[in-house]
N, C-alpha and C. Protein backbone atom coordinates (compact mmCIF):
# COMPACT_ATOMS: atom_id res chain seq x y z
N UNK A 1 0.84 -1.17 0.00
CA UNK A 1 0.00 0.00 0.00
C UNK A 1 0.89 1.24 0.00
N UNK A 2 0.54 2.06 -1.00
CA UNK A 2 1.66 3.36 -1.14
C UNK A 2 1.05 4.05 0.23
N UNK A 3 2.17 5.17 0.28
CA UNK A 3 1.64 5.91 1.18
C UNK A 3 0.36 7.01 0.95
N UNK A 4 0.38 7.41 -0.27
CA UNK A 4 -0.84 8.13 -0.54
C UNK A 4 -2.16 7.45 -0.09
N UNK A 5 -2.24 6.26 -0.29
CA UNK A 5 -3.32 4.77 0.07
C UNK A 5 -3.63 5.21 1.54
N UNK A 6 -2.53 5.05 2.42
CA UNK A 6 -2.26 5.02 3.63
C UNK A 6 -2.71 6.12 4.23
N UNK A 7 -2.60 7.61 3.60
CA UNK A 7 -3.23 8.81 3.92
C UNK A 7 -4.98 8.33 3.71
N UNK A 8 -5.56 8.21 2.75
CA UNK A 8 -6.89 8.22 2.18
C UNK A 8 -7.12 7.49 3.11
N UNK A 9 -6.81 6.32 3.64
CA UNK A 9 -7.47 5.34 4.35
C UNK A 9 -7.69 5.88 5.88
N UNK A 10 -6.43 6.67 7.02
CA UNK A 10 -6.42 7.50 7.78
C UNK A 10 -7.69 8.45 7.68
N UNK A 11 -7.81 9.08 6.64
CA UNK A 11 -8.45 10.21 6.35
C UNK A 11 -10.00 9.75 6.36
N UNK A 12 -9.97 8.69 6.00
CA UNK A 12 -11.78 8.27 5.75
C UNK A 12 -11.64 7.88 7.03
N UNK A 13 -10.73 7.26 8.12
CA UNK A 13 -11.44 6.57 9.38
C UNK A 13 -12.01 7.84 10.14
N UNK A 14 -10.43 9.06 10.15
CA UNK A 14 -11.35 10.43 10.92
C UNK A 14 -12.39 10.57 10.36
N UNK A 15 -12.73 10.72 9.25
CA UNK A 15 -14.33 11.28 8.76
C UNK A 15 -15.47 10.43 9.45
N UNK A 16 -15.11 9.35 9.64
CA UNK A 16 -16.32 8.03 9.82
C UNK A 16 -16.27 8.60 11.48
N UNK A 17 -15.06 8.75 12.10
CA UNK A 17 -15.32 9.01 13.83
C UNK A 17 -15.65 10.30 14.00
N UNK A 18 -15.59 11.43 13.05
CA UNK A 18 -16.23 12.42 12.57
C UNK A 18 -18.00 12.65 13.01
N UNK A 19 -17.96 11.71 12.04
CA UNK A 19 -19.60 11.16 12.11
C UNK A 19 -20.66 10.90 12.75
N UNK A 20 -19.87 10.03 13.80
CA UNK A 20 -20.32 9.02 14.71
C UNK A 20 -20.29 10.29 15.87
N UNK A 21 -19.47 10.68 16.20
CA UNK A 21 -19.69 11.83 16.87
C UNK A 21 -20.41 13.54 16.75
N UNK A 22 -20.93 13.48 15.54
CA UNK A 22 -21.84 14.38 15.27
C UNK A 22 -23.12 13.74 15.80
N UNK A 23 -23.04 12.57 14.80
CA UNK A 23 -24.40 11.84 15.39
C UNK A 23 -24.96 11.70 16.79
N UNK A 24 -23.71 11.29 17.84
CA UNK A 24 -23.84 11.15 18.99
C UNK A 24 -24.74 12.94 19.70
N UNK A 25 -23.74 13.61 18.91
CA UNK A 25 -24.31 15.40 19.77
C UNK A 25 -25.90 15.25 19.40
N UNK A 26 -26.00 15.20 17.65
CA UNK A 26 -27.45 15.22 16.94
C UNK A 26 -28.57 14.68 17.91
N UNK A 27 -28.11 13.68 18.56
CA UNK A 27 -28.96 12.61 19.26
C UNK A 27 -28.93 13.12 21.09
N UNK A 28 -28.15 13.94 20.87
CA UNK A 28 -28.22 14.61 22.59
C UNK A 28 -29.26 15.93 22.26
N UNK A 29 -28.85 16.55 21.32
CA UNK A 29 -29.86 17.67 21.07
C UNK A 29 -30.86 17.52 20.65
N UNK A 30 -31.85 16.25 20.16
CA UNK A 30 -32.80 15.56 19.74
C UNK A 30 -33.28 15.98 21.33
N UNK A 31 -32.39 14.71 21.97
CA UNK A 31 -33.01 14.61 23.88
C UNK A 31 -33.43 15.96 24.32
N UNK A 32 -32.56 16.72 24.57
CA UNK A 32 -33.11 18.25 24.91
C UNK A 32 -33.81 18.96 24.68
N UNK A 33 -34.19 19.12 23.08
CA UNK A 33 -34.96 19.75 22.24
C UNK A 33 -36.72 18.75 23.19
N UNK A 34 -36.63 17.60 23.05
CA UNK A 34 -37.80 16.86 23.51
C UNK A 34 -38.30 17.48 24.92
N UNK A 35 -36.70 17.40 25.86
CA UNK A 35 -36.99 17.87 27.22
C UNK A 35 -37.91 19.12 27.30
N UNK A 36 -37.22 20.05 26.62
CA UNK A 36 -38.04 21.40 26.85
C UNK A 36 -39.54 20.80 26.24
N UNK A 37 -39.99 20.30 24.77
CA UNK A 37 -41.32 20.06 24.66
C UNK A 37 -42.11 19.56 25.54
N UNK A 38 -41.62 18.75 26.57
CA UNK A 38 -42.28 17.89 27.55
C UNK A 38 -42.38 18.99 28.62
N UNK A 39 -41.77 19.74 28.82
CA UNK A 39 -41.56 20.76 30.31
C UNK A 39 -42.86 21.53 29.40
N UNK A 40 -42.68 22.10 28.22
CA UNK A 40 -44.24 22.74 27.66
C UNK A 40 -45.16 21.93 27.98
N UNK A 41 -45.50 20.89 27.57
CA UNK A 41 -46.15 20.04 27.92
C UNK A 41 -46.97 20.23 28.87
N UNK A 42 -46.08 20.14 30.08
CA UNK A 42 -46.67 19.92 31.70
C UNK A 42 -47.25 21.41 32.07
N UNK A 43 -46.37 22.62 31.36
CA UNK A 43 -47.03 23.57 31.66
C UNK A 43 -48.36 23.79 31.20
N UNK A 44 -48.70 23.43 30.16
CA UNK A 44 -50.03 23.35 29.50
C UNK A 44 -50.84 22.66 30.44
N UNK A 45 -50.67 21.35 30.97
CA UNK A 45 -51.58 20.35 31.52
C UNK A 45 -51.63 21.21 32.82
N UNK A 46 -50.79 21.66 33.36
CA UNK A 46 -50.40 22.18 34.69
C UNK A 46 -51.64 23.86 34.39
N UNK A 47 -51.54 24.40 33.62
CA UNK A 47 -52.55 25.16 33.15
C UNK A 47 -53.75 24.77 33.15
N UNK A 48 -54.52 23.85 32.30
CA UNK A 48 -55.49 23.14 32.01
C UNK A 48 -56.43 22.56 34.02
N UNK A 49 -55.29 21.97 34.50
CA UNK A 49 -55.51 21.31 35.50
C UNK A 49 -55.83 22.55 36.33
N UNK A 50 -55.29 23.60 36.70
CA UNK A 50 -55.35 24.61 37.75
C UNK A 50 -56.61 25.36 37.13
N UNK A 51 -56.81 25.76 36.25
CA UNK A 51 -58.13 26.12 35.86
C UNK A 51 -59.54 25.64 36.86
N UNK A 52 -59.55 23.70 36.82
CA UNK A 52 -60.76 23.15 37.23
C UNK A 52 -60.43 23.58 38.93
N UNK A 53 -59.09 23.64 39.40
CA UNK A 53 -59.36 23.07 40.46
C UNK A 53 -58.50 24.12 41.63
N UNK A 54 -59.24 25.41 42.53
CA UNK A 54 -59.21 26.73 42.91
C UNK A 54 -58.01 26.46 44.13
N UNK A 55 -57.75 25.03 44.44
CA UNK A 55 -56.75 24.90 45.64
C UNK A 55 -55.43 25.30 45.13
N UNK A 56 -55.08 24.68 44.00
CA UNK A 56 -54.14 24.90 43.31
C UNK A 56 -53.52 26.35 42.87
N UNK A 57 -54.17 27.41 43.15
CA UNK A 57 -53.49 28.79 43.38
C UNK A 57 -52.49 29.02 43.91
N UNK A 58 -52.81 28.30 44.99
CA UNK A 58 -51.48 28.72 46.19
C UNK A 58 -50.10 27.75 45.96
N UNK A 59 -50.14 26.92 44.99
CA UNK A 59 -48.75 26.47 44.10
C UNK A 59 -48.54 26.63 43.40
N UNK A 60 -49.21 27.66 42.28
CA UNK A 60 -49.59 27.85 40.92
C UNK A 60 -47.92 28.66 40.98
N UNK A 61 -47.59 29.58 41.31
CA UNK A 61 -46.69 30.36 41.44
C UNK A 61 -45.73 29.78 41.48
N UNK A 62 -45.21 29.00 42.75
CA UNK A 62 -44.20 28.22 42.94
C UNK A 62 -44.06 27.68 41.34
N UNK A 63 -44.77 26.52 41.08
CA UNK A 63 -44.73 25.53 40.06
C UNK A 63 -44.13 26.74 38.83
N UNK A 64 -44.46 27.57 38.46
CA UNK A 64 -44.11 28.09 37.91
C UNK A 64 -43.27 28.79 37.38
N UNK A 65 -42.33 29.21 38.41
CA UNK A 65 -41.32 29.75 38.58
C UNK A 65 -40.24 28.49 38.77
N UNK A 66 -40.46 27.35 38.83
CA UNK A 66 -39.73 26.14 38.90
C UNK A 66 -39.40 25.64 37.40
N UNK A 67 -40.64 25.59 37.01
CA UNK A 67 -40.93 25.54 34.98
C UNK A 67 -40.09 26.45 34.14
N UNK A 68 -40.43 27.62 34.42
CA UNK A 68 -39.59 28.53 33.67
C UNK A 68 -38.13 28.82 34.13
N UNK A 69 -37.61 28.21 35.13
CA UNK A 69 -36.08 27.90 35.78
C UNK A 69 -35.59 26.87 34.65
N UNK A 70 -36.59 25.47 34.97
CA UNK A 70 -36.25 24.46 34.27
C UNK A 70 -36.40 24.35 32.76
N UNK A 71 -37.08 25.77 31.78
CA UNK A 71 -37.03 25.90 30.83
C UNK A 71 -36.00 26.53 30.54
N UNK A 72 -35.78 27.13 31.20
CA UNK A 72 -34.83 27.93 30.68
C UNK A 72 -33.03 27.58 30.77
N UNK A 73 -33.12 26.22 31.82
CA UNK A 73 -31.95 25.08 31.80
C UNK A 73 -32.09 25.06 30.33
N UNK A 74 -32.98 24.04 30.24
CA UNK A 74 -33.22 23.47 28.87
C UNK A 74 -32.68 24.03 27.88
N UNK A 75 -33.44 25.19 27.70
CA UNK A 75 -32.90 25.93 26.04
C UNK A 75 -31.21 26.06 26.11
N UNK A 76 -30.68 26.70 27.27
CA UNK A 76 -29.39 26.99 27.46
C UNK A 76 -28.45 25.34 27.04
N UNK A 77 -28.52 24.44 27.67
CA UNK A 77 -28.30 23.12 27.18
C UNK A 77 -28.78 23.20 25.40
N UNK A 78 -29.38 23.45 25.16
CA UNK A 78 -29.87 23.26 23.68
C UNK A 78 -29.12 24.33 22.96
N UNK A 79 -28.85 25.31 23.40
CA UNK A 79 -27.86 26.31 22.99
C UNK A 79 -26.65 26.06 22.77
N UNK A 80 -26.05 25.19 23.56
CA UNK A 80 -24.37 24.44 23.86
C UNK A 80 -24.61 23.95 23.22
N UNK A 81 -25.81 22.90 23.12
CA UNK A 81 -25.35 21.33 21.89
C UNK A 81 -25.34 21.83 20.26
N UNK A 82 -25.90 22.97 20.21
CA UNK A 82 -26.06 23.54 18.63
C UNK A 82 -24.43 24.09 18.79
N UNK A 83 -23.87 24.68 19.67
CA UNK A 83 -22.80 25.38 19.52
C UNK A 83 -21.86 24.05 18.83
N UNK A 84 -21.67 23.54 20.18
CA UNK A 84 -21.07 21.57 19.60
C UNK A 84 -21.57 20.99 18.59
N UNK A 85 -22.25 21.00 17.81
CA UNK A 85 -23.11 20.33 16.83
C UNK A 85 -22.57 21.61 15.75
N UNK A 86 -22.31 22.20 15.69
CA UNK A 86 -22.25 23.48 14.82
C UNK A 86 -20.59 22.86 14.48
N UNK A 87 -19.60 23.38 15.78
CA UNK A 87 -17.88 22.94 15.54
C UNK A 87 -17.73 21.37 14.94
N UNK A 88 -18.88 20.62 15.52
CA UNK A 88 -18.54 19.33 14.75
C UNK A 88 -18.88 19.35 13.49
N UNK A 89 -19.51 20.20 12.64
CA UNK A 89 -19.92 19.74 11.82
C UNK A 89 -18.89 20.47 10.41
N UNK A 90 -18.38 21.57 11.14
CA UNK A 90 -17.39 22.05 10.63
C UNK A 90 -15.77 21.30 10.53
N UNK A 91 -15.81 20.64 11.42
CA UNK A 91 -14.31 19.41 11.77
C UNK A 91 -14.87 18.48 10.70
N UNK A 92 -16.20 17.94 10.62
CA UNK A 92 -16.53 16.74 9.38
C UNK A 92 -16.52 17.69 8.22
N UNK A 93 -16.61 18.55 7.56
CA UNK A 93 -16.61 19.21 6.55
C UNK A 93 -14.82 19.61 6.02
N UNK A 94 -14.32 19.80 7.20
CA UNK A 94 -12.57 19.78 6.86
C UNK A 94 -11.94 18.65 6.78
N UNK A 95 -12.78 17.52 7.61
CA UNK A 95 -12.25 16.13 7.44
C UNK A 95 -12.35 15.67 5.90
N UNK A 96 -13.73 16.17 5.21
CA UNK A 96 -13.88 15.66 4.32
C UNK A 96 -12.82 15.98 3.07
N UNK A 97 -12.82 17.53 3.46
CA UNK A 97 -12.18 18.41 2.34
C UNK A 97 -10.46 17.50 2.44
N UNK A 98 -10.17 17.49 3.33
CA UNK A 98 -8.89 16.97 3.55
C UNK A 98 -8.55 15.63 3.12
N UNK A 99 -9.91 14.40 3.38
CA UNK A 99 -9.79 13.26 2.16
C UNK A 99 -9.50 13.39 1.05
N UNK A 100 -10.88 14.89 0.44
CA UNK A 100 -10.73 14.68 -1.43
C UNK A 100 -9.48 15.33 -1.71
N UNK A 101 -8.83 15.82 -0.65
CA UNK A 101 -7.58 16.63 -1.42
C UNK A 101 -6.49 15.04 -1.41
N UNK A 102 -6.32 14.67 -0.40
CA UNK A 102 -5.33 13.41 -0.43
C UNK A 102 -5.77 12.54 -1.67
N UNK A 103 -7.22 11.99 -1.90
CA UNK A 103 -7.49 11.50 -3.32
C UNK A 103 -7.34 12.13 -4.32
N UNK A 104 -7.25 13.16 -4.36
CA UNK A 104 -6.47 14.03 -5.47
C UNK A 104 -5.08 14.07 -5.76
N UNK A 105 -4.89 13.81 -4.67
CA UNK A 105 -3.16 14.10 -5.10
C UNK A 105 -2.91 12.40 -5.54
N UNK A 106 -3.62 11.06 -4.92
CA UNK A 106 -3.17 10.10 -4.73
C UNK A 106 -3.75 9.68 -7.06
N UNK A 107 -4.14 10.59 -6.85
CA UNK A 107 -5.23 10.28 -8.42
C UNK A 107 -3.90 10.88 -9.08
N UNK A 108 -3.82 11.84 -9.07
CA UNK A 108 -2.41 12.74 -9.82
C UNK A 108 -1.23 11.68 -9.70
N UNK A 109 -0.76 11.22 -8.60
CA UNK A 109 0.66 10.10 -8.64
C UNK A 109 0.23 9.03 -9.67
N UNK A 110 -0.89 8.49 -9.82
CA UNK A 110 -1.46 7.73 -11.17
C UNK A 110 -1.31 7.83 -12.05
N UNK A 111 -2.11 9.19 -12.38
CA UNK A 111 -1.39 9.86 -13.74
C UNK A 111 0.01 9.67 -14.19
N UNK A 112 0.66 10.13 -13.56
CA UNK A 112 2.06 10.68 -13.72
C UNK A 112 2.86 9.13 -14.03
N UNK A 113 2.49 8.04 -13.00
CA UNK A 113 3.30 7.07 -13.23
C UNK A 113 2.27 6.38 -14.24
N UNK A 114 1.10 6.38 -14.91
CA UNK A 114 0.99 6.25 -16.16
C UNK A 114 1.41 6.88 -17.09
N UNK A 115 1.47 7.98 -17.28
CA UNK A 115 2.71 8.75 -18.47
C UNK A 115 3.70 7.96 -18.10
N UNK A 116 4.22 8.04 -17.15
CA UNK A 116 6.00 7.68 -17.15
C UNK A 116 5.88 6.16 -18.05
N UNK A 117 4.84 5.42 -17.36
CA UNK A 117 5.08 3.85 -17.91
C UNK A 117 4.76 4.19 -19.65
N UNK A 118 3.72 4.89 -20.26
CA UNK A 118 3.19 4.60 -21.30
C UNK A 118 4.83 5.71 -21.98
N UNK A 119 5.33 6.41 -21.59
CA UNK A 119 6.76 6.86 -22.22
C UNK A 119 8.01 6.15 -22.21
N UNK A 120 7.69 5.01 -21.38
CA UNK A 120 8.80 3.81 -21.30
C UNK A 120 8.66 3.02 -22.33
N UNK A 121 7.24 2.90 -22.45
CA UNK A 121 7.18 1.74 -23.30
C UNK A 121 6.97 2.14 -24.98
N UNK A 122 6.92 3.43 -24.80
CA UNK A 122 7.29 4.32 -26.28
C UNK A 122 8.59 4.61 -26.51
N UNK A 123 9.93 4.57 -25.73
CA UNK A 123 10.98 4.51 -25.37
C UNK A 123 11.43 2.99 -26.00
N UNK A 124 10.99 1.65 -25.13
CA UNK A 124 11.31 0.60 -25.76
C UNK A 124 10.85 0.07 -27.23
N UNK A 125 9.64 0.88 -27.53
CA UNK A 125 9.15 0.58 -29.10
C UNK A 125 9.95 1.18 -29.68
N UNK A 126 10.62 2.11 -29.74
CA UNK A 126 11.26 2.88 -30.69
C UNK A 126 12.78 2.66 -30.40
N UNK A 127 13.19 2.15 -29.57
CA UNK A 127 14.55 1.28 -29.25
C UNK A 127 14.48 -0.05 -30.44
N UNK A 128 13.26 -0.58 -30.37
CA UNK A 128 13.20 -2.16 -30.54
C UNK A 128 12.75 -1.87 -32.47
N UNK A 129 12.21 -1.07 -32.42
CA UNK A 129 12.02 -0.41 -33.95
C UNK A 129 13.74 0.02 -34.45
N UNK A 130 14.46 0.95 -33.60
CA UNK A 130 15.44 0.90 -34.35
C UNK A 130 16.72 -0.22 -34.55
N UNK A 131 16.63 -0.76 -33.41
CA UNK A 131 17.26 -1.93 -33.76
C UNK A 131 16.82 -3.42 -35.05
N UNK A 132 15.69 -3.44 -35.41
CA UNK A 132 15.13 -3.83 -36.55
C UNK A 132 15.69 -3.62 -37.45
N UNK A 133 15.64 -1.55 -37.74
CA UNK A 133 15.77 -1.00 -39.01
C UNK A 133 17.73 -1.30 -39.05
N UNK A 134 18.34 -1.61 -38.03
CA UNK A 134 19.70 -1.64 -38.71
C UNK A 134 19.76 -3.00 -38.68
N UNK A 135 19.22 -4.40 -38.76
CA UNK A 135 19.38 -5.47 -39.14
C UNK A 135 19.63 -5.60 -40.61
């Protein structure tokens, strides 16, 4: 395996652990994003419920001020994971760029040592041609 091989192959494993770790954030900020819907959620029901039932005043406040604490965790967490989800996605986008450049160059050493071979062997035809013509 040339070394150009050896780069490309390096280069695709970062991209793949790249990946796997975007995915991993994607799937934390999925969780969070849910958390806060569910904390809406309860505030709604928690709404709905205090409506029927007049005892519930005198926690209405509390509960509330607990909700919008714990919402406002939430978004902040959801804020970080976009930040992280944002840098990762920029590290997989340089990972990538940094493969197609190594397959580029590894495509170009191809080239080149196909010219060289197909000028060798235009080299030996015309060796093997002139040795003919002085028989």
């Amino acid at each position: 395996m040339s070394w150009a091989q050896s780069l490309i192959k390096l280069s695709s494993y970062e991209a793949e652990v790249l990946q796997k770790r975007l995915s991993e954030i994607v799937d934390r900020r999925v969780a969070a994003e849910l958390k806060l819907a569910m904390l809406h959620a309860e505030g709604d029901a928690e709404d709905a419920f205090s409506a029927d039932e007049a005892a519930t005043g005198l926690y209405r406040p509390g509960f509330l001020d607990g909700l919008r604490l714990r919402k406002s965790s939430a978004q902040v967490a959801i804020d970080v994971i976009l930040l992280e989800e944002q840098g990762a996605r920029d590290a997989l986008a340089e990972a990538f760029e940094t493969q197609k450049k190594y397959e580029h160059i590894a495509e170009n050493i191809r080239v080149v040592e196909r010219k060289e071979l197909g000028r060798r062997e235009v080299a030996a035809l015309d060796e093997l041609g002139i040795r003919r013509a002085t028989r």
